[in-house]
PDB file of N, CA and C in Angstrom:
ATOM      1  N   UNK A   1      21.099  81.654-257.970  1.00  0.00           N
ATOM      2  CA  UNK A   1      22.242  81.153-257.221  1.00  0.00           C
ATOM      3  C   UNK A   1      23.463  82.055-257.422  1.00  0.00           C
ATOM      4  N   UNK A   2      24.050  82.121-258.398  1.00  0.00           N
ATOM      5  CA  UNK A   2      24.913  83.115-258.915  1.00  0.00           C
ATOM      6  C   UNK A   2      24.679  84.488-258.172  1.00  0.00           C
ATOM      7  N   UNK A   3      23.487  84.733-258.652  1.00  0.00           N
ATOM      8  CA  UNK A   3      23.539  86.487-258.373  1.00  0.00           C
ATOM      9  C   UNK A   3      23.532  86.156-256.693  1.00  0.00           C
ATOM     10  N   UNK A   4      23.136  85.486-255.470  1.00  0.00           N
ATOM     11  CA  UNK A   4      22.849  85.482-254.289  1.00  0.00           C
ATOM     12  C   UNK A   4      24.617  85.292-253.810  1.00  0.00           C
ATOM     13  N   UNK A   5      25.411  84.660-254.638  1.00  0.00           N
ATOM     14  CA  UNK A   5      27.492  84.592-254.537  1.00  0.00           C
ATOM     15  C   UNK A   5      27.838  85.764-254.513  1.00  0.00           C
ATOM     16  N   UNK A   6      27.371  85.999-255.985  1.00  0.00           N
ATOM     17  CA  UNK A   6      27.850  87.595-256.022  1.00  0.00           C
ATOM     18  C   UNK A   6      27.344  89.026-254.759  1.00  0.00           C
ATOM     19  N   UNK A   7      26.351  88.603-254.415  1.00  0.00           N
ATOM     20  CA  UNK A   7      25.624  89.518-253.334  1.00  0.00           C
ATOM     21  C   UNK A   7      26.795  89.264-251.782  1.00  0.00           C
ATOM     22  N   UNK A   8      26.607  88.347-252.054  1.00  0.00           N
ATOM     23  CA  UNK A   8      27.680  87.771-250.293  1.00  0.00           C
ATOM     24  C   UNK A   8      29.317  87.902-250.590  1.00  0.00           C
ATOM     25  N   UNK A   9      29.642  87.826-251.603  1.00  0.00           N
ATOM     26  CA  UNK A   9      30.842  88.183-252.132  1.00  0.00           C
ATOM     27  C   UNK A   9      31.031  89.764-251.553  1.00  0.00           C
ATOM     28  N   UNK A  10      30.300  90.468-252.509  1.00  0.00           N
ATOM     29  CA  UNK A  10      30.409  91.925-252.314  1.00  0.00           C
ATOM     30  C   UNK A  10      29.763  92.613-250.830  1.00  0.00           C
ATOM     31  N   UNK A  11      28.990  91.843-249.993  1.00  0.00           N
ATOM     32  CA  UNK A  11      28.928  92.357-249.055  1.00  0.00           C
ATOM     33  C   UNK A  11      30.162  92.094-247.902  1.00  0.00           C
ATOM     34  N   UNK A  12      30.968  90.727-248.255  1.00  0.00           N
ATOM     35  CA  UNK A  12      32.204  90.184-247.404  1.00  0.00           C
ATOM     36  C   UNK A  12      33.232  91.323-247.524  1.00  0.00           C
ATOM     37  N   UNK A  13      32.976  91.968-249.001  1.00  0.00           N
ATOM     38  CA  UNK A  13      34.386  92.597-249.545  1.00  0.00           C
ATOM     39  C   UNK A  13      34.309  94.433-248.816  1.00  0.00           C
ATOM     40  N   UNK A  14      33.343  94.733-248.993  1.00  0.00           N
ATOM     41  CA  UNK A  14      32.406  96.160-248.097  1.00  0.00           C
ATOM     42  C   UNK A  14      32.550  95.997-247.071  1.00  0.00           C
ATOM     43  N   UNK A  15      31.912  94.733-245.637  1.00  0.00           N
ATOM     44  CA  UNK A  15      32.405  94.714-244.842  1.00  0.00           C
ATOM     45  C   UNK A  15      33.350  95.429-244.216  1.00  0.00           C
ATOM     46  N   UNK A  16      34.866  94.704-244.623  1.00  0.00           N
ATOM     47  CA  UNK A  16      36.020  95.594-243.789  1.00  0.00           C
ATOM     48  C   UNK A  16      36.532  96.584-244.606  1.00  0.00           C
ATOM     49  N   UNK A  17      35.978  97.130-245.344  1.00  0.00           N
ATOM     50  CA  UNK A  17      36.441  98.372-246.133  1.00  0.00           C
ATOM     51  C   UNK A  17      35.530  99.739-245.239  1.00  0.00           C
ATOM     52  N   UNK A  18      34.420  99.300-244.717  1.00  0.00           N
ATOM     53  CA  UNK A  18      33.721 100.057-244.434  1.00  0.00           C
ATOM     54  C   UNK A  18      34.333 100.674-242.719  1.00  0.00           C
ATOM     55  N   UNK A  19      34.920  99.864-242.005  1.00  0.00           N
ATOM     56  CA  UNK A  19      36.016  99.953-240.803  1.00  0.00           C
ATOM     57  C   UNK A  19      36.252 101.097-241.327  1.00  0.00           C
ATOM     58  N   UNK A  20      37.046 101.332-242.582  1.00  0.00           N
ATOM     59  CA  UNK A  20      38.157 102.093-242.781  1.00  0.00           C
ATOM     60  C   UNK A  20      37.532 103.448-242.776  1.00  0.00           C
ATOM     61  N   UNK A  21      36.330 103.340-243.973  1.00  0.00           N
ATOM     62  CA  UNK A  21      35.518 104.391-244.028  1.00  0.00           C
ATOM     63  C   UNK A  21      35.250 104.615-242.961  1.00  0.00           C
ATOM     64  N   UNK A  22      34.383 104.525-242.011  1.00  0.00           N
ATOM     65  CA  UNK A  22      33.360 105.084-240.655  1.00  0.00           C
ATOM     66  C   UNK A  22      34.862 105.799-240.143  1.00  0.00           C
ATOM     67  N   UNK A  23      35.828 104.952-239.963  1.00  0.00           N
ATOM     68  CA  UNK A  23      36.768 105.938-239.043  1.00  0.00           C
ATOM     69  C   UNK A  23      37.616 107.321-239.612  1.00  0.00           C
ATOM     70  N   UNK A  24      37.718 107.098-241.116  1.00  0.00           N
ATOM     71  CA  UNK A  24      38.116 107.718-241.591  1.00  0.00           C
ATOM     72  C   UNK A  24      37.513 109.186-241.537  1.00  0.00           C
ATOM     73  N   UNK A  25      36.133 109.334-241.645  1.00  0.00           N
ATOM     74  CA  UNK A  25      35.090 110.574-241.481  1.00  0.00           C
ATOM     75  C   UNK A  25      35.072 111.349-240.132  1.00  0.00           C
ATOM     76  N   UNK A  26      35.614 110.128-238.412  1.00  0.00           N
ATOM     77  CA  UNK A  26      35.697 110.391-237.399  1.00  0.00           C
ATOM     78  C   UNK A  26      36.879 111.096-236.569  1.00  0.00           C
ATOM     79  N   UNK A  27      37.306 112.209-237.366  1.00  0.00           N
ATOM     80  CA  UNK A  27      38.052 112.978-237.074  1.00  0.00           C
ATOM     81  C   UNK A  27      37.865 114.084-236.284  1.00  0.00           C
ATOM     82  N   UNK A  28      36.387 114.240-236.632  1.00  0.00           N
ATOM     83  CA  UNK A  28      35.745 115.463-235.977  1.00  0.00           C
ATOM     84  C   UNK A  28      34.570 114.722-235.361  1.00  0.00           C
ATOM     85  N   UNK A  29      33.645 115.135-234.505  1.00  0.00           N
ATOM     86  CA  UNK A  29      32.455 114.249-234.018  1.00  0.00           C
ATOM     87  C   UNK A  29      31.577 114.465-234.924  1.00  0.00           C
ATOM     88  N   UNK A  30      30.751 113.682-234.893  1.00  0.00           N
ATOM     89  CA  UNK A  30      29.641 113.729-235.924  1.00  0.00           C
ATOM     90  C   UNK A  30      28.530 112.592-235.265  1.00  0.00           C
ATOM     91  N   UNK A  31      27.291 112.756-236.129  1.00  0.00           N
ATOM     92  CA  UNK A  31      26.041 111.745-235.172  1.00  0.00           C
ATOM     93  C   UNK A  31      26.102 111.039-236.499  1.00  0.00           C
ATOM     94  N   UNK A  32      25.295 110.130-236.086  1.00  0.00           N
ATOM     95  CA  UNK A  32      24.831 108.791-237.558  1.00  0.00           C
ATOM     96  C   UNK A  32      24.634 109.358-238.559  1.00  0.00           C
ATOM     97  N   UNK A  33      23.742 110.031-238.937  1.00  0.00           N
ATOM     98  CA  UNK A  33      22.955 110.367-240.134  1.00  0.00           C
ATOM     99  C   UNK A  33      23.804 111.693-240.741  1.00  0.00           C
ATOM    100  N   UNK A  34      24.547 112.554-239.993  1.00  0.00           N
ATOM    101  CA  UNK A  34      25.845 113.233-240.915  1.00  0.00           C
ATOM    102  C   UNK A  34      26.970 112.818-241.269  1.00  0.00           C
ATOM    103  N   UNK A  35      26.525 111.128-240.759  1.00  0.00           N
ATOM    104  CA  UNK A  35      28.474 110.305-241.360  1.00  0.00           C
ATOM    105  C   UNK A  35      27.654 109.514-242.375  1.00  0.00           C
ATOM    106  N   UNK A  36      26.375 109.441-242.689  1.00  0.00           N
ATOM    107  CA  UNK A  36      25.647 108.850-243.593  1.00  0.00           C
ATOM    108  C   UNK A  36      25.466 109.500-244.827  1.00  0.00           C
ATOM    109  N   UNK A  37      25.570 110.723-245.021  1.00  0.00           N
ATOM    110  CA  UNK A  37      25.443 111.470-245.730  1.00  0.00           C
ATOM    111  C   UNK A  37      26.460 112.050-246.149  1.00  0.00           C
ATOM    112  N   UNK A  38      27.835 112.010-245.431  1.00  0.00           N
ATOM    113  CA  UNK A  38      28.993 112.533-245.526  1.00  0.00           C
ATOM    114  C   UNK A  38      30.013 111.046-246.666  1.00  0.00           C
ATOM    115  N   UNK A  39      29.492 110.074-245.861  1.00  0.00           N
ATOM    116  CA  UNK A  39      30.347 108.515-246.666  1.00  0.00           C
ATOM    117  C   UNK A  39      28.794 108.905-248.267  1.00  0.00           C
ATOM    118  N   UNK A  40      27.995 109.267-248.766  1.00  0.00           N
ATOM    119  CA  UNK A  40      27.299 108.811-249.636  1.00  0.00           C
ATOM    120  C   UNK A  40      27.765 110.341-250.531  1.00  0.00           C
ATOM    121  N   UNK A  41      28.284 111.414-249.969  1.00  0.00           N
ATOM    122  CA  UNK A  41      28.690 112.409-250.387  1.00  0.00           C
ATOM    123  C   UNK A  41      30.128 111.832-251.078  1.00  0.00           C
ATOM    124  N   UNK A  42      30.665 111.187-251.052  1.00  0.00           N
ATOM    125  CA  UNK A  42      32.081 110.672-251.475  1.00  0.00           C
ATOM    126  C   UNK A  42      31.849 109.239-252.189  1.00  0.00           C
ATOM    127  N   UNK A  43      30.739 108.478-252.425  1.00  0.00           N
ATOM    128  CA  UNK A  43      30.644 107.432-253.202  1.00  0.00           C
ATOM    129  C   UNK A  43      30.579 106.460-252.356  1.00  0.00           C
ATOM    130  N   UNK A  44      30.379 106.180-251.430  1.00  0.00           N
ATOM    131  CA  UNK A  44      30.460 105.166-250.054  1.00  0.00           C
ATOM    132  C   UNK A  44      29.448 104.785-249.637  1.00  0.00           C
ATOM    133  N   UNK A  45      28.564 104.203-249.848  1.00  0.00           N
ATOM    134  CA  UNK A  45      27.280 103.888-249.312  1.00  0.00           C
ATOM    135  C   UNK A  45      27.145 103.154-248.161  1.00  0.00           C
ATOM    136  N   UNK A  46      26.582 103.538-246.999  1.00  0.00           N
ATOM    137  CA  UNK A  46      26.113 102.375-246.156  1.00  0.00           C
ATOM    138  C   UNK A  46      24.681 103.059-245.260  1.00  0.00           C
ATOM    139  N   UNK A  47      24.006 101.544-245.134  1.00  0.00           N
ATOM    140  CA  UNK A  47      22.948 101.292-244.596  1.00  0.00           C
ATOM    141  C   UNK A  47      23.131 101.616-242.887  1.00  0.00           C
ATOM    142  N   UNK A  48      21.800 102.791-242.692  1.00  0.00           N
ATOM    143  CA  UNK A  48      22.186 103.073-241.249  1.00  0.00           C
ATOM    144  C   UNK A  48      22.348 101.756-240.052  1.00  0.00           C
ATOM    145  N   UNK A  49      21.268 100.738-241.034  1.00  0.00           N
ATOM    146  CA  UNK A  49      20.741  99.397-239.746  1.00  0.00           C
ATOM    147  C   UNK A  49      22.134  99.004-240.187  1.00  0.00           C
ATOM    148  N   UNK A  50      23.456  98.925-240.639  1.00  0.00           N
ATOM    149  CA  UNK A  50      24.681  98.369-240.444  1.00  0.00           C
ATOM    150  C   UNK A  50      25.713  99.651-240.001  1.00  0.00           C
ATOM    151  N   UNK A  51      25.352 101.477-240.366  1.00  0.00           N
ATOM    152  CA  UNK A  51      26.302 102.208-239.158  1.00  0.00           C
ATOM    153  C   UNK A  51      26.316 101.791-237.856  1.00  0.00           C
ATOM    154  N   UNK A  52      25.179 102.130-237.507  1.00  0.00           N
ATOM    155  CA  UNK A  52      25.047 102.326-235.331  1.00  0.00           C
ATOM    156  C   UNK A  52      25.289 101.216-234.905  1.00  0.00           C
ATOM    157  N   UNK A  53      25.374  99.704-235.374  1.00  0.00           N
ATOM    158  CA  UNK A  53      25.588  98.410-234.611  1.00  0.00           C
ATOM    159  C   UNK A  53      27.196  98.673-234.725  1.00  0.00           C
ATOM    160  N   UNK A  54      27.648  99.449-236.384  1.00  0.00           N
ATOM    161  CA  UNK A  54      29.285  99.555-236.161  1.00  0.00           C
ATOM    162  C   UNK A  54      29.964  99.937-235.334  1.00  0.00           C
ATOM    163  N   UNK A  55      29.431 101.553-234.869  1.00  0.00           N
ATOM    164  CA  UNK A  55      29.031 102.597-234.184  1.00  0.00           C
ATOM    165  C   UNK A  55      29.671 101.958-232.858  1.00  0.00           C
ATOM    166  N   UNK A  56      28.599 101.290-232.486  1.00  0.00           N
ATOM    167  CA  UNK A  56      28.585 100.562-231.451  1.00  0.00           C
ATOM    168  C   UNK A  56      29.682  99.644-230.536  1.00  0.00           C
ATOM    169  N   UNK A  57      29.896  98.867-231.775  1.00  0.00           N
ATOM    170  CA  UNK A  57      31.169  98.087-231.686  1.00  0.00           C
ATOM    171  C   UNK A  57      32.643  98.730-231.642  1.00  0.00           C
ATOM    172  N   UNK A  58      32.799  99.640-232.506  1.00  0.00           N
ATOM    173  CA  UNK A  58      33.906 100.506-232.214  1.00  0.00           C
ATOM    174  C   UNK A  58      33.956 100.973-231.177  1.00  0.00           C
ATOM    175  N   UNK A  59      33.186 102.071-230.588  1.00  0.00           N
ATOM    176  CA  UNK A  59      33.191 102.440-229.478  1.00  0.00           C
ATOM    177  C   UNK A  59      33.872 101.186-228.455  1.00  0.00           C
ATOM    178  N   UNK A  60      32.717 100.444-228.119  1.00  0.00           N
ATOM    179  CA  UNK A  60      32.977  99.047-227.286  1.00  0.00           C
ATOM    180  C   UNK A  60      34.504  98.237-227.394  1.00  0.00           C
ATOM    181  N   UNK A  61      34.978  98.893-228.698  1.00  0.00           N
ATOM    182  CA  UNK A  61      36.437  98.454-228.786  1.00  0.00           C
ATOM    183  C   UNK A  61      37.329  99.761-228.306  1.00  0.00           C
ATOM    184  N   UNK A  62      37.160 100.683-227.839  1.00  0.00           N
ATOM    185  CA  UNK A  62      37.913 101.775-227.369  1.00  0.00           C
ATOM    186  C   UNK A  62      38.432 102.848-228.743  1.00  0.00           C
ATOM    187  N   UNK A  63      37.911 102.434-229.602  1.00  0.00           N
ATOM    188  CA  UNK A  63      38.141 103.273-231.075  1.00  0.00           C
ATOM    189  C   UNK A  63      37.680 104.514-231.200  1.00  0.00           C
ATOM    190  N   UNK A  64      35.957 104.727-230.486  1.00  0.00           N
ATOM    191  CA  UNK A  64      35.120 105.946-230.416  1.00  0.00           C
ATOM    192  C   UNK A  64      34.812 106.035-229.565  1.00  0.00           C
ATOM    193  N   UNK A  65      34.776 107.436-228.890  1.00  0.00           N
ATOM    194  CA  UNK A  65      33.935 107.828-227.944  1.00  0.00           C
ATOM    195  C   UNK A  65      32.409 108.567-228.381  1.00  0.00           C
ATOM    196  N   UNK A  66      31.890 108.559-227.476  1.00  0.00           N
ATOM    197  CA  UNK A  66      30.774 109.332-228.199  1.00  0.00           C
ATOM    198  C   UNK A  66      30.106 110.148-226.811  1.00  0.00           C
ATOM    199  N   UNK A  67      29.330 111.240-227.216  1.00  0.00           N
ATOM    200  CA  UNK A  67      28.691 112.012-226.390  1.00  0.00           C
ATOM    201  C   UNK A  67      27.144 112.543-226.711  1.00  0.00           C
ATOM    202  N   UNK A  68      26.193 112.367-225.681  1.00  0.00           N
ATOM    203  CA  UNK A  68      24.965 113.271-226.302  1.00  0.00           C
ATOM    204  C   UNK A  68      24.786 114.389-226.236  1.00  0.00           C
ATOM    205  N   UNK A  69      24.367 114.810-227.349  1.00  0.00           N
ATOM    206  CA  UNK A  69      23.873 116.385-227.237  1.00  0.00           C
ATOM    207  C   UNK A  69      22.571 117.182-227.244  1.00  0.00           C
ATOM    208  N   UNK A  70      21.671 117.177-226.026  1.00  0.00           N
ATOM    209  CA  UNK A  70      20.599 117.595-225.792  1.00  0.00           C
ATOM    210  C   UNK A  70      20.229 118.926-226.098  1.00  0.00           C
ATOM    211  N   UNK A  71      21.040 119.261-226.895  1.00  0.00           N
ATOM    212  CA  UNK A  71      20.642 120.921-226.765  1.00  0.00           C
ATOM    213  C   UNK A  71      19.638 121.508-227.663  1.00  0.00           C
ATOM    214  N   UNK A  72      19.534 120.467-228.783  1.00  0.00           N
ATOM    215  CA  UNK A  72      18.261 120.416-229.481  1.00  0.00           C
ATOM    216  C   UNK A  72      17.348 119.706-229.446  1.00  0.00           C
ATOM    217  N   UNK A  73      16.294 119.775-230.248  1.00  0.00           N
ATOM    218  CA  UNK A  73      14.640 119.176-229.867  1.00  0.00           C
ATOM    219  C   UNK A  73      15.185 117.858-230.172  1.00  0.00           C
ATOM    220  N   UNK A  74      16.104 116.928-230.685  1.00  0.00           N
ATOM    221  CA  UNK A  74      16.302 115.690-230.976  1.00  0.00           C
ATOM    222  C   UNK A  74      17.765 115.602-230.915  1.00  0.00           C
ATOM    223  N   UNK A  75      17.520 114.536-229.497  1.00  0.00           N
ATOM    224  CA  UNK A  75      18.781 114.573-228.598  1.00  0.00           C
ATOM    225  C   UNK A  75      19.643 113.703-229.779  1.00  0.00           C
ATOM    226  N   UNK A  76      21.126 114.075-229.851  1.00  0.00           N
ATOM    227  CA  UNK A  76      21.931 112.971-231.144  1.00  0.00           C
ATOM    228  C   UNK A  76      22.791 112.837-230.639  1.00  0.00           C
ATOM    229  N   UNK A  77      23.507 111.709-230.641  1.00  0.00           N
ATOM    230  CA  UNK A  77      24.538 110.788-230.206  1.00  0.00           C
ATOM    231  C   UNK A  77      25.907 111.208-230.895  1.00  0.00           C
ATOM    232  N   UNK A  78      27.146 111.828-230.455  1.00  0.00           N
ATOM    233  CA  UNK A  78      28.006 112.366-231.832  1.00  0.00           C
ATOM    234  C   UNK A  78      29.242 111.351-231.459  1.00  0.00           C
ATOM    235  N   UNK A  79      29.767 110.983-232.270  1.00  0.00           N
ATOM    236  CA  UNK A  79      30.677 109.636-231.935  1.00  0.00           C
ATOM    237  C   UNK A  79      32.471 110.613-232.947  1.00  0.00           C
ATOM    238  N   UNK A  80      33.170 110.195-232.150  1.00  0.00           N
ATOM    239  CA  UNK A  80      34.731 110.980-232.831  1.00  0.00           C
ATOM    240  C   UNK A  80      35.761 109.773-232.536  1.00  0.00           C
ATOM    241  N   UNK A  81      36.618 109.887-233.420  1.00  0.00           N
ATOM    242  CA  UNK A  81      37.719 109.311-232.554  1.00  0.00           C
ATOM    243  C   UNK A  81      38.461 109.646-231.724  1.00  0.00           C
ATOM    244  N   UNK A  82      38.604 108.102-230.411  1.00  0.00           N
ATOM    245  CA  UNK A  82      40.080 108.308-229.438  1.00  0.00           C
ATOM    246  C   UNK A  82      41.389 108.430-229.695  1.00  0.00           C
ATOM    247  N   UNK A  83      42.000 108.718-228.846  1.00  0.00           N
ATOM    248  CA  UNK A  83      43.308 108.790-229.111  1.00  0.00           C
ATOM    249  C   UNK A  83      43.978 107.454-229.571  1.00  0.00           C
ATOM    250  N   UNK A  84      43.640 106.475-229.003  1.00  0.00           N
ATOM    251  CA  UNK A  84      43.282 105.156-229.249  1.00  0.00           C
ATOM    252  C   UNK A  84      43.298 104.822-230.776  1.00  0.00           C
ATOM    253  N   UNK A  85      41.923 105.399-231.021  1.00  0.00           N
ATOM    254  CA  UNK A  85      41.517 104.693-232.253  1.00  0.00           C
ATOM    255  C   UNK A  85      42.018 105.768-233.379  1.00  0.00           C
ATOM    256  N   UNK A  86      42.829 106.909-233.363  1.00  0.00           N
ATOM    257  CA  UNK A  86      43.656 107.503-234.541  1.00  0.00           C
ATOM    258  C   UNK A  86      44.970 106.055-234.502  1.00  0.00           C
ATOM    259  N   UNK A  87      45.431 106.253-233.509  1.00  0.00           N
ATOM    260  CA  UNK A  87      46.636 105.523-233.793  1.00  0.00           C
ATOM    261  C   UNK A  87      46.219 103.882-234.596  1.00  0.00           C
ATOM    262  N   UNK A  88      45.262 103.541-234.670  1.00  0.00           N
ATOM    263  CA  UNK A  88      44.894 102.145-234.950  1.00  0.00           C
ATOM    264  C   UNK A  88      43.992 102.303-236.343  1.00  0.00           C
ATOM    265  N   UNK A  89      43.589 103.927-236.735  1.00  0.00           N
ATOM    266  CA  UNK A  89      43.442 104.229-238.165  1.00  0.00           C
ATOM    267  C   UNK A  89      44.450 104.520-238.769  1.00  0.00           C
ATOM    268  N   UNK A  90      45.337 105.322-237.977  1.00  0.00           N
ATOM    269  CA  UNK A  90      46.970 105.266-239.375  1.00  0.00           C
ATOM    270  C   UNK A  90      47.100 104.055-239.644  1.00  0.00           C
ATOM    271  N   UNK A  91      47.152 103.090-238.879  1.00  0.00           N
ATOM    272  CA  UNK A  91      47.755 101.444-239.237  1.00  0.00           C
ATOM    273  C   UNK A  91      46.977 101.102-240.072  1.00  0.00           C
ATOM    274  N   UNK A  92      45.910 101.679-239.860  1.00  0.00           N
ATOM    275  CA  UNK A  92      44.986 100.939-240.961  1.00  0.00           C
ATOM    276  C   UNK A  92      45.344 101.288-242.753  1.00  0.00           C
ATOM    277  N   UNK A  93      45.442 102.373-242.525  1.00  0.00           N
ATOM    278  CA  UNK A  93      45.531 103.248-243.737  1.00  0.00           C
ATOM    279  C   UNK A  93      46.644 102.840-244.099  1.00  0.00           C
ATOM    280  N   UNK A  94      48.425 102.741-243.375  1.00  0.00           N
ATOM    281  CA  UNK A  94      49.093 102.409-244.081  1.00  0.00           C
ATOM    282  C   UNK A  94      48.938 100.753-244.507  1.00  0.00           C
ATOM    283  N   UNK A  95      48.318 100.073-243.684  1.00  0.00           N
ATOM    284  CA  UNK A  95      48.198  98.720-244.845  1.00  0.00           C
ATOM    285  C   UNK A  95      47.562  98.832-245.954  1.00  0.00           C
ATOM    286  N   UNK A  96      46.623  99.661-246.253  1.00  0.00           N
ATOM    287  CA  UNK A  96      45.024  99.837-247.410  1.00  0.00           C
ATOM    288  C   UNK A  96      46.407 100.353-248.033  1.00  0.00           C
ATOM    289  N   UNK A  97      47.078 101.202-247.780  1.00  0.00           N
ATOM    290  CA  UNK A  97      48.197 101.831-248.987  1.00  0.00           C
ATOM    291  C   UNK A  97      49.095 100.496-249.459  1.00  0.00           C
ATOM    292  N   UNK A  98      49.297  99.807-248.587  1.00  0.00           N
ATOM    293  CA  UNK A  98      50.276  98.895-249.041  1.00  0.00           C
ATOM    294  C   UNK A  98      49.787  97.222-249.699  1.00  0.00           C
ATOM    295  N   UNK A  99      48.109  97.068-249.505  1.00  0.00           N
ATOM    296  CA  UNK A  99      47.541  96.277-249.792  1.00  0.00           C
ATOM    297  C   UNK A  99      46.612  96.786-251.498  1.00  0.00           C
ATOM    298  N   UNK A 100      46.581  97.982-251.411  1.00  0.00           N
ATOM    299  CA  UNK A 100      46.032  98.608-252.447  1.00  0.00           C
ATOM    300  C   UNK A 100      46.772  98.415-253.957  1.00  0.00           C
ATOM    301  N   UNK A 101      48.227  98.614-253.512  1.00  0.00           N
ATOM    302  CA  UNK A 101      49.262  98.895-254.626  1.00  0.00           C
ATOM    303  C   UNK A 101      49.660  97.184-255.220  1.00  0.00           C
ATOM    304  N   UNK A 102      49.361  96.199-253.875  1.00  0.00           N
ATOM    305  CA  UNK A 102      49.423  94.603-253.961  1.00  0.00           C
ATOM    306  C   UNK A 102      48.203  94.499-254.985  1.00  0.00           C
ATOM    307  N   UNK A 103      47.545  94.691-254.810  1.00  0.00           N
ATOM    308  CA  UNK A 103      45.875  94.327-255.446  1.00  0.00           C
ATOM    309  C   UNK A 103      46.149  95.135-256.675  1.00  0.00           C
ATOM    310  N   UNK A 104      45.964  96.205-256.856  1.00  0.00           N
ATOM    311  CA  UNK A 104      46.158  97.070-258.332  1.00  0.00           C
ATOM    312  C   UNK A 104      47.373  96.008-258.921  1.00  0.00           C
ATOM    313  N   UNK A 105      48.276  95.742-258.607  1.00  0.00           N
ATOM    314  CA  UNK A 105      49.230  94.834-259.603  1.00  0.00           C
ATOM    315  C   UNK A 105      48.406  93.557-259.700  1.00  0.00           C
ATOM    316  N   UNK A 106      48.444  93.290-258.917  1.00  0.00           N
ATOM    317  CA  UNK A 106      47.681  91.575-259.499  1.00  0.00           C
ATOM    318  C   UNK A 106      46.171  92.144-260.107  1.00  0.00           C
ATOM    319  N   UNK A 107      45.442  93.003-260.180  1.00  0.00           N
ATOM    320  CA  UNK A 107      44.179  93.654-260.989  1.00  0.00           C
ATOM    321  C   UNK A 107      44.711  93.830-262.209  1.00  0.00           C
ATOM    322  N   UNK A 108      45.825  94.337-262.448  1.00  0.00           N
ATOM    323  CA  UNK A 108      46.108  94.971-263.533  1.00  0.00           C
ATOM    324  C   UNK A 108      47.243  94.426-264.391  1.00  0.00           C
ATOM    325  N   UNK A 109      47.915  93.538-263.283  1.00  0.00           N
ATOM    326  CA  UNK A 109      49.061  92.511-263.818  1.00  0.00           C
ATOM    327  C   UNK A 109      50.178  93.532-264.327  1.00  0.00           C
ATOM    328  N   UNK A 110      51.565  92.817-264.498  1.00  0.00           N
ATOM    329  CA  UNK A 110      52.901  93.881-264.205  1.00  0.00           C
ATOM    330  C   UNK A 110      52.890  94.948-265.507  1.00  0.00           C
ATOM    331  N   UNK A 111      53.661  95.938-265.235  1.00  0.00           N
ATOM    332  CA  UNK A 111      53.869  97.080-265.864  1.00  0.00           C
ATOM    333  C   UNK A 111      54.395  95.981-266.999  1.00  0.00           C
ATOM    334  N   UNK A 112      55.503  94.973-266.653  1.00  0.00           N
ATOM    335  CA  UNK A 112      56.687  94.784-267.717  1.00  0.00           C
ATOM    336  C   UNK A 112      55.942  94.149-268.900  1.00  0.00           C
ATOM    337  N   UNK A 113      54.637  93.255-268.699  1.00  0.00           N
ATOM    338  CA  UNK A 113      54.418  92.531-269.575  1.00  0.00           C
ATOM    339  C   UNK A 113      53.497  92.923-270.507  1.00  0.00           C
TER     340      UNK A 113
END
């Protein structure tokens, strides 16, 4: 019971952290499996069967565009961010900065005491 809290806990908490990540890498285009390897290159893990449904959804929210590229034997899908979806990752980032420094104090409780 416990360990199955703790499992749904930490997948609630990954969840929207992972927003931050996928867009964060989408600066330049890239296909699934080099933003898979690129977030696990930096300590970030995620499961492809939860990238491409993300993938997906972003796009569908005007965040990513994406394009195929047939030019090799295995056609790949490369997904970047819109103009759109930079402006709606700074916002993001400056809350994670300003929610980060909230959380580290109450983690770590005040300098004074």
């Amino acid at each position: 019971m416990e360990k199955d809290l703790l499992e749904s806990l930490l997948s609630e908490l990954r969840r929207g952290t992972l927003i931050l990540c996928v867009l964060s890498q989408l600066d330049q285009s890239r296909y699934g499996y080099a933003l898979v390897q690129s977030m696990e290159e930096k300590g970030v893990s995620i499961d492809p069967n939860t990238l491409y449904p993300l993938l997906r959804r972003l796009e569908k929210q005007g965040l990513l565009s994406s394009e195929w590229d047939t030019s090799e034997a295995k056609p790949r899908k490369y997904y970047k961010r819109t103009e759109y979806g930079e402006q709606i990752y700074e916002k993001l980032v400056e809350q994670w900065k300003l929610m980060s420094v909230g959380i580290n104090e109450l983690l770590g409780g005040s300098k004074d005491e």
